[in-house]
Protein backbone atom coordinates (compact mmCIF):
# COMPACT_ATOMS: atom_id res chain seq x y z
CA UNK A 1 96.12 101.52 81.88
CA UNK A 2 98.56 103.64 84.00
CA UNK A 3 97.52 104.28 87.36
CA UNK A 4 98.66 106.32 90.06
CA UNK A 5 97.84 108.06 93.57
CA UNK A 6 98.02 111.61 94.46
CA UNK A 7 97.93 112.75 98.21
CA UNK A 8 96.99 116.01 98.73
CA UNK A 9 97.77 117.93 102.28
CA UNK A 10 95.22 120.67 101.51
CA UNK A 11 91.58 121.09 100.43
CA UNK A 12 92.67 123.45 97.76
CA UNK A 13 95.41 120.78 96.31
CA UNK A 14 92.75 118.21 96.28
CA UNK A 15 89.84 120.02 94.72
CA UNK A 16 92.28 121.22 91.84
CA UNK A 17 93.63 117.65 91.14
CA UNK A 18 89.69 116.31 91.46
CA UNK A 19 88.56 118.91 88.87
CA UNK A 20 91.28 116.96 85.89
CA UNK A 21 89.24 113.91 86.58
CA UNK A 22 86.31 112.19 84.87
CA UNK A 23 84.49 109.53 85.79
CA UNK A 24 85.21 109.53 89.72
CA UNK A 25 83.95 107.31 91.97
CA UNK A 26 84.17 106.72 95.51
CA UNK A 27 85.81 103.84 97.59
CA UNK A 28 86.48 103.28 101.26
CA UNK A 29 89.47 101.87 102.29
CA UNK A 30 89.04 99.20 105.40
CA UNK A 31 90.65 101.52 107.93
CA UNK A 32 87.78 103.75 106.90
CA UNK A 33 89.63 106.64 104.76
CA UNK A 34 87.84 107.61 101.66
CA UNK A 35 89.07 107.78 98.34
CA UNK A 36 88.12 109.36 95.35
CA UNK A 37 89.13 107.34 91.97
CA UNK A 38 88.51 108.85 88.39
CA UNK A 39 90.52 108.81 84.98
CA UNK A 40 92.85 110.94 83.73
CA UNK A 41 93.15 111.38 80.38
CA UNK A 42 96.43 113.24 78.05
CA UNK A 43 97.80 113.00 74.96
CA UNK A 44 95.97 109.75 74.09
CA UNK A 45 97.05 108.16 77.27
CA UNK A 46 94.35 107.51 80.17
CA UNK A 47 95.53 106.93 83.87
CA UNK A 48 94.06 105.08 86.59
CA UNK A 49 94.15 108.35 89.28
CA UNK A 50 92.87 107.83 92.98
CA UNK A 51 93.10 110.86 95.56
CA UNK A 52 93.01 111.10 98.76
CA UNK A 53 93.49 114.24 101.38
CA UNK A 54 95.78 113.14 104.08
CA UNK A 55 96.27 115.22 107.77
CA UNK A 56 98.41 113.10 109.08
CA UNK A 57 101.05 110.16 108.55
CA UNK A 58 99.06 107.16 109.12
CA UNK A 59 97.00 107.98 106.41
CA UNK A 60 99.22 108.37 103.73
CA UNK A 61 101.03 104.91 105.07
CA UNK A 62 97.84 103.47 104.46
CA UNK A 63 97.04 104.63 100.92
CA UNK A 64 100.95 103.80 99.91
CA UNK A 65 100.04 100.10 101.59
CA UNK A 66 96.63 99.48 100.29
């Protein structure tokens, strides 16, 4: 399965990337952030998706590093 990660800057990004998702589930990184992991599914292809809303830098270094 593909997978990938999204980070969204905005509430409005994330919510519209969350609503393409099935099966979502939640996970906590060890720095605390939480993620939001579901499937994405096109064209007979299904992809590994987690999402996370970042504010700031060290955030998004820590999803790209986890």
């Amino acid at each position: 399965m593909a997978c990938a990660v999204i980070l969204t800057a905005i509430r409005i990004e994330y919510m519209a990337v969350r609503a393409h998702l099935s099966d979502l589930g939640e996970e906590i990184h060890r720095n605390g952030t939480i993620y939001e992991r579901g499937k994405f599914s096109i064209d007979g292809q299904e992809w590994e998706v987690g999402i996370v809303e970042i504010y700031n830098y060290s955030t998004g270094y820590d999803t790209i590093h986890s």
